[in-house]
N, C-alpha and C. Protein backbone atom coordinates (compact mmCIF):
# COMPACT_ATOMS: atom_id res chain seq x y z
N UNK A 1 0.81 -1.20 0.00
CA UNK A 1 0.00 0.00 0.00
C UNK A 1 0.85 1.26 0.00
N UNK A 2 1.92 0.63 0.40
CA UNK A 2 2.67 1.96 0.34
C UNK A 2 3.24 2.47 -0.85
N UNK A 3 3.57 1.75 -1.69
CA UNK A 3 4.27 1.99 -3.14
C UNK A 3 2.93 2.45 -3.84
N UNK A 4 1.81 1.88 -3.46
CA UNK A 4 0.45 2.61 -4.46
C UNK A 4 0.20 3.83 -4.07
N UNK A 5 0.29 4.46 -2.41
CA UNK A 5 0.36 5.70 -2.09
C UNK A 5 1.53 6.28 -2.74
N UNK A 6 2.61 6.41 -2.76
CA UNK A 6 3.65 7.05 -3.13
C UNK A 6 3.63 6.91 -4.76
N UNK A 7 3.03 6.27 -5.46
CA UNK A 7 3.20 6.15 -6.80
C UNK A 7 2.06 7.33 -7.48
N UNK A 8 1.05 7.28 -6.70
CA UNK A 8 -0.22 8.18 -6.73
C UNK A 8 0.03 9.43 -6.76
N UNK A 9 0.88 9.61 -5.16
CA UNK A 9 1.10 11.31 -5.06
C UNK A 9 2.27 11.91 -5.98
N UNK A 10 3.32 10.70 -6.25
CA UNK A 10 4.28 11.40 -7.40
C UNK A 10 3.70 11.55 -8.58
N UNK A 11 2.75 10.47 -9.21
CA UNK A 11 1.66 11.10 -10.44
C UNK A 11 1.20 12.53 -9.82
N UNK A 12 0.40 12.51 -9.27
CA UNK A 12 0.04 13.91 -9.17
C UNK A 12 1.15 14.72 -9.25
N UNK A 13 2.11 14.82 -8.73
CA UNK A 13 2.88 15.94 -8.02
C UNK A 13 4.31 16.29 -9.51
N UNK A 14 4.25 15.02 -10.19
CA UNK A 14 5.01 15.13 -11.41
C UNK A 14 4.37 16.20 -12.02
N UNK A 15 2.75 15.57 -12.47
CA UNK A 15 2.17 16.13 -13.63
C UNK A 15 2.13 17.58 -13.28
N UNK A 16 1.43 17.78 -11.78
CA UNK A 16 1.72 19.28 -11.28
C UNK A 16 2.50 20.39 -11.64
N UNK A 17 3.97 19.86 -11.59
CA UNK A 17 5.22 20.68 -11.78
C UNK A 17 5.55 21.01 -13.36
N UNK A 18 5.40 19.73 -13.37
CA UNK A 18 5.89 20.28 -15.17
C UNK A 18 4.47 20.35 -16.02
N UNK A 19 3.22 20.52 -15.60
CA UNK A 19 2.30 21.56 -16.44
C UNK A 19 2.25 22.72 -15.78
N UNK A 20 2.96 22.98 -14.56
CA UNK A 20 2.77 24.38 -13.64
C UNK A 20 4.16 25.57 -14.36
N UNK A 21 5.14 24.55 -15.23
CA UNK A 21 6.28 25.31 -15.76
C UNK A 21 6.08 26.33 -16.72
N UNK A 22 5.35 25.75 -17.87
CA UNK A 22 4.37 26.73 -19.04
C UNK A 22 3.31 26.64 -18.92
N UNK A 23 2.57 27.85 -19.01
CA UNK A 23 0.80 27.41 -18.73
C UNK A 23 0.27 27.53 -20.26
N UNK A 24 0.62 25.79 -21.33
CA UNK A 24 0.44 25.79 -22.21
C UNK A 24 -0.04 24.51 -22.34
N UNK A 25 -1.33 24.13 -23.28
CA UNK A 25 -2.22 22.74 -23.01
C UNK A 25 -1.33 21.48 -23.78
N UNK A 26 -0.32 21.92 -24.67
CA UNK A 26 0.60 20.86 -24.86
C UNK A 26 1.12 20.04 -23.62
N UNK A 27 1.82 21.03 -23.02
CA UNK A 27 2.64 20.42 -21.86
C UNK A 27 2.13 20.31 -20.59
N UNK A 28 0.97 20.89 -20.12
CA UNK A 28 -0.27 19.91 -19.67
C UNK A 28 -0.69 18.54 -19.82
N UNK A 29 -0.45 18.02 -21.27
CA UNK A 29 -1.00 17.00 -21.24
C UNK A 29 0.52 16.02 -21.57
N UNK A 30 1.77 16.80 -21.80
CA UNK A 30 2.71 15.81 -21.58
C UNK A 30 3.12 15.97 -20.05
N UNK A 31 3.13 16.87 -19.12
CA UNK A 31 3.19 16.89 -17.79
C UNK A 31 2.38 15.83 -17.11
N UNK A 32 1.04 15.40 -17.89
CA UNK A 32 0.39 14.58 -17.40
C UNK A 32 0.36 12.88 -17.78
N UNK A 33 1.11 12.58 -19.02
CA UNK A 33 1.88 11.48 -19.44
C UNK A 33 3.35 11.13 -18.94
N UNK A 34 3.64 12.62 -17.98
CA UNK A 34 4.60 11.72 -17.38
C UNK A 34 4.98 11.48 -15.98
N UNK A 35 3.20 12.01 -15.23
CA UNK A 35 2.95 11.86 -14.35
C UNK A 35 2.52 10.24 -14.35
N UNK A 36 1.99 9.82 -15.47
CA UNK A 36 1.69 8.27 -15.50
C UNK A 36 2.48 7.49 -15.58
N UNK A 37 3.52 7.92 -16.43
CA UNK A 37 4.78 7.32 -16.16
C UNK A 37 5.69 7.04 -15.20
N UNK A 38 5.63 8.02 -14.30
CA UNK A 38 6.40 8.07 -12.66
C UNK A 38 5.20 7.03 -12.40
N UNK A 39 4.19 6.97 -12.58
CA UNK A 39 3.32 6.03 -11.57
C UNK A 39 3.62 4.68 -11.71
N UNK A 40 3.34 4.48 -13.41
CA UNK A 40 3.67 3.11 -13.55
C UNK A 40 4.61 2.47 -13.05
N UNK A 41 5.60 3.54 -13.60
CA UNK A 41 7.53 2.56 -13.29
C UNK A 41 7.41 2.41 -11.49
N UNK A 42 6.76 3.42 -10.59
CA UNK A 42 6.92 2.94 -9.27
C UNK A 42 6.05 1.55 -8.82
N UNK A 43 4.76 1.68 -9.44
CA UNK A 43 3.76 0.76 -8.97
C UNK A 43 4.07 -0.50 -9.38
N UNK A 44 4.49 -0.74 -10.85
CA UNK A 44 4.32 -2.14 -11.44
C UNK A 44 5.72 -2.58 -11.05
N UNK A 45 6.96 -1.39 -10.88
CA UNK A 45 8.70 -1.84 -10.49
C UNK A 45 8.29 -2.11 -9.21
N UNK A 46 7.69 -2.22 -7.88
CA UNK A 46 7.40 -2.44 -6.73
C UNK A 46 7.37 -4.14 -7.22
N UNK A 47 6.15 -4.02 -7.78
CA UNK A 47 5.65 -5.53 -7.55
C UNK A 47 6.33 -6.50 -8.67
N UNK A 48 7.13 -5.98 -9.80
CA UNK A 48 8.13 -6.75 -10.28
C UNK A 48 9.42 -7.47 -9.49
N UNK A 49 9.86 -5.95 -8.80
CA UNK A 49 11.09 -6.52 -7.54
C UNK A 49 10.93 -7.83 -6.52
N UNK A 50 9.23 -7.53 -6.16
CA UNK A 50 8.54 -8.36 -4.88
C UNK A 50 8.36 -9.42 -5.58
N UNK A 51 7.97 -10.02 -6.94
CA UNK A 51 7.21 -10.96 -7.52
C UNK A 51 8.76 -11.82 -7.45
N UNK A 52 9.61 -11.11 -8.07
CA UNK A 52 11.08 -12.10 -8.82
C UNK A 52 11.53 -12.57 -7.86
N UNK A 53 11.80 -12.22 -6.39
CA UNK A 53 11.82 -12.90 -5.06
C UNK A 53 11.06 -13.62 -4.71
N UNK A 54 9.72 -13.66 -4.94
CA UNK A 54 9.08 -14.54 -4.32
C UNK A 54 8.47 -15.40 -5.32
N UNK A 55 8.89 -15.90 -6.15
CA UNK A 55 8.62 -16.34 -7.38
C UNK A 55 7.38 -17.40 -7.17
N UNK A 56 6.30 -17.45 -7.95
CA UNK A 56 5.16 -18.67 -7.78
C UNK A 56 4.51 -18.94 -8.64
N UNK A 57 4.71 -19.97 -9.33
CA UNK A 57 3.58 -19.90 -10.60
C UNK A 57 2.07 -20.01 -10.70
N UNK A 58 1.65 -20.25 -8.72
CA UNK A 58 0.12 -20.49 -8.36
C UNK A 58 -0.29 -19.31 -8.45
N UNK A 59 -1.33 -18.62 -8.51
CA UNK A 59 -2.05 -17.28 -8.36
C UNK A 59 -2.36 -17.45 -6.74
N UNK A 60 -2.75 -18.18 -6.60
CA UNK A 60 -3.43 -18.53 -5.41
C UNK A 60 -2.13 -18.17 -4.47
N UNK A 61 -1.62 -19.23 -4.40
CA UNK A 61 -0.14 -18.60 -3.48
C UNK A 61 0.67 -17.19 -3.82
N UNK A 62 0.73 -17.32 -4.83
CA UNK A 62 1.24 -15.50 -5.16
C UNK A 62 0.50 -14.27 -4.27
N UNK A 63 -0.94 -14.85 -4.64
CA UNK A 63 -1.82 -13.59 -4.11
C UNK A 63 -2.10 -13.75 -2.18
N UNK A 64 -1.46 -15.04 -1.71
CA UNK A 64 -0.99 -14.99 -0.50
C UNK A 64 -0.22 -14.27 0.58
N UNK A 65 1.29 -14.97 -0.75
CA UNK A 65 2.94 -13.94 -0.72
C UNK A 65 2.31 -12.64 -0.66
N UNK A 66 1.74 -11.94 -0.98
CA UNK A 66 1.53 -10.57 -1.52
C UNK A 66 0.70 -10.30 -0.31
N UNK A 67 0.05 -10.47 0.12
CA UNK A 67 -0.70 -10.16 1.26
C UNK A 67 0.17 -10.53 2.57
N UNK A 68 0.77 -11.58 2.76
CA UNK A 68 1.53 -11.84 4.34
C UNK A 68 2.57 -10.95 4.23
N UNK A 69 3.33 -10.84 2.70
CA UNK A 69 4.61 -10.29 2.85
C UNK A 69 4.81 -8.79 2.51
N UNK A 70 3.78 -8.48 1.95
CA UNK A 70 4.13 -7.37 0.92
C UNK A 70 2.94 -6.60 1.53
N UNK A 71 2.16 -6.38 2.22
CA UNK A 71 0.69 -6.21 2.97
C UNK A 71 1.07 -4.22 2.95
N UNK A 72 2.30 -4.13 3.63
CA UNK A 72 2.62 -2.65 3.56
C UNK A 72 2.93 -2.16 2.23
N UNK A 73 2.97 -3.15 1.85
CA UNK A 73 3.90 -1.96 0.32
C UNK A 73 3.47 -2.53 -1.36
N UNK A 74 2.16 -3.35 -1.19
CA UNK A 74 1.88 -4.27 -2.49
C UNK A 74 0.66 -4.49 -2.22
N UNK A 75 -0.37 -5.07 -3.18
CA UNK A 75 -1.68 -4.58 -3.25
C UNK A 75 -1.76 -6.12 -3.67
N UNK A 76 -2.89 -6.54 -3.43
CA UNK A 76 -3.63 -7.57 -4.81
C UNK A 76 -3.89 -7.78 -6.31
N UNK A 77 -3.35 -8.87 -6.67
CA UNK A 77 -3.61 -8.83 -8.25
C UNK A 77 -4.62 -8.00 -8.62
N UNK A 78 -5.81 -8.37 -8.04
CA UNK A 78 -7.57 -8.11 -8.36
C UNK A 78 -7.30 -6.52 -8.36
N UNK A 79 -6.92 -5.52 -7.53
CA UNK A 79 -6.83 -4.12 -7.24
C UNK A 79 -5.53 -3.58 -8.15
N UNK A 80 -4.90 -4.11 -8.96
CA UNK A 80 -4.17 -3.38 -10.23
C UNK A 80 -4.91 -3.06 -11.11
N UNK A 81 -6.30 -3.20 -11.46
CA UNK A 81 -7.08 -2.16 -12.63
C UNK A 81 -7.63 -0.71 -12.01
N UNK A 82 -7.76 -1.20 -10.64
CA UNK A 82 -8.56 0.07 -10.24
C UNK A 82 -7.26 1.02 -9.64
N UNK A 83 -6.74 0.46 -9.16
CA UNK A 83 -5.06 1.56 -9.05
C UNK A 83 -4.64 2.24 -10.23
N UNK A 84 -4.44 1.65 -11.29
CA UNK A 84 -3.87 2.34 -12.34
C UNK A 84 -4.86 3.06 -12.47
N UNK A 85 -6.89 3.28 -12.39
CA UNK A 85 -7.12 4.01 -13.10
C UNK A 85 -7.07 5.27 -12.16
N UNK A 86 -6.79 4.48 -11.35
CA UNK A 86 -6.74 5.90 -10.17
C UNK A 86 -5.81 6.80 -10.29
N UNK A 87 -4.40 5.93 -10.85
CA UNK A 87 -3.12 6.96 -11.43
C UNK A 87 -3.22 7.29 -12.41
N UNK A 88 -4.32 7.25 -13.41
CA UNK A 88 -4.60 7.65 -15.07
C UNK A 88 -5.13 9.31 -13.84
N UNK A 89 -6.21 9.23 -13.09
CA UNK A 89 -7.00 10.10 -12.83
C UNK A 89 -5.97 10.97 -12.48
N UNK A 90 -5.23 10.96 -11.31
CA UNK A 90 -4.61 11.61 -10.42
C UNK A 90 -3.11 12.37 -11.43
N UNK A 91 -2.92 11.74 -12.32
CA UNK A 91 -2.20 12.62 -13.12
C UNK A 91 -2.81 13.67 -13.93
N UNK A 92 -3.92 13.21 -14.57
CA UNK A 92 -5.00 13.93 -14.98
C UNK A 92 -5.06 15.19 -14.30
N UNK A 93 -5.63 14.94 -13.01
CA UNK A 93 -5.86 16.04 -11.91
C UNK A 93 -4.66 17.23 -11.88
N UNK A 94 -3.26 16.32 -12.07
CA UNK A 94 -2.30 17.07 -11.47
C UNK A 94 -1.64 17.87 -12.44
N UNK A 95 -1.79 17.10 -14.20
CA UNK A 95 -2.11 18.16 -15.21
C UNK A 95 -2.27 19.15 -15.47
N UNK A 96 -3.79 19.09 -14.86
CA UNK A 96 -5.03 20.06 -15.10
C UNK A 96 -4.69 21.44 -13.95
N UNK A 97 -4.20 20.60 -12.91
CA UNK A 97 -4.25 21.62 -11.38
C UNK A 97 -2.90 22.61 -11.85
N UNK A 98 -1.90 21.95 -12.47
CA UNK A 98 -0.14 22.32 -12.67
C UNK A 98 -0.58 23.79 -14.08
N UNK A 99 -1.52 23.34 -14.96
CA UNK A 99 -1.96 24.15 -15.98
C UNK A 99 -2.84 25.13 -15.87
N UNK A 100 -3.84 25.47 -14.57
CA UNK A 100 -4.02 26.42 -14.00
C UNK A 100 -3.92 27.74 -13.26
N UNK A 101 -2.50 26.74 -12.30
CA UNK A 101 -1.86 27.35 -11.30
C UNK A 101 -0.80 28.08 -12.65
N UNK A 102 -0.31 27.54 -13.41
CA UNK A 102 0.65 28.41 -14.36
C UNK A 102 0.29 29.31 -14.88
N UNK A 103 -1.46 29.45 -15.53
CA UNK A 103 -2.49 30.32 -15.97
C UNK A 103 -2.37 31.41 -15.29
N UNK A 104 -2.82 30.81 -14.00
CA UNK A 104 -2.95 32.30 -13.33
C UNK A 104 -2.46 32.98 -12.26
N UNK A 105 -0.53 32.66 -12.95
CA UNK A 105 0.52 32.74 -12.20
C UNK A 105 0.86 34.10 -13.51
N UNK A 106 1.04 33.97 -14.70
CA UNK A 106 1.43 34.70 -15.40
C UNK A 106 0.31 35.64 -16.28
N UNK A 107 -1.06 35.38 -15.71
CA UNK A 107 -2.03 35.98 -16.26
C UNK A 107 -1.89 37.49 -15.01
């Protein structure tokens, strides 16, 4: 849970900064592709690192490992669609918030 918190707020906080640099809707929306990008590489590199250690070819036992061992810092198979869309959103947000604040910083 912890790598999905921290993967979340650096989406946001990426997309933030670098659409808050020019307040221009290009780089808004690449500020916000690479707020998804900080997300991914933290969220899915978490549970790549955790998986190759604990290697299992059962789901069943994997999704065990992942809960006894990983409980602070790794999520459930089942909860990787709704995380990512949460980091699609939250970059989105941080986009949108970074391309505002630049608006009407130089307006």
């Amino acid at each position: 849970m912890i790598s999905t918190l921290a993967s979340v707020l650096l989406a946001f906080l990426g997309a933030y900064l670098i659409a808050r640099m020019k307040p221009h809707l290009l780089v808004a929306v690449l500020g916000s592709f690479a707020g998804l990008l900080i997300f991914l590489m933290i969220f899915f590199g978490s549970h790549f690192i955790f998986l190759s250690l604990l290697y299992s070819p059962n789901p069943e036992i994997e999704t065990q490992l992942v809960i006894r061992f990983g409980q602070l810092f790794l999520v459930p198979v089942g909860w990787v669609p709704w995380i990512v869309g949460l980091g699609v959103v939250m970059s989105g947000l941080g986009g949108w918030a970074g391309w505002v604040s630049g608006k009407r910083r130089t307006a």
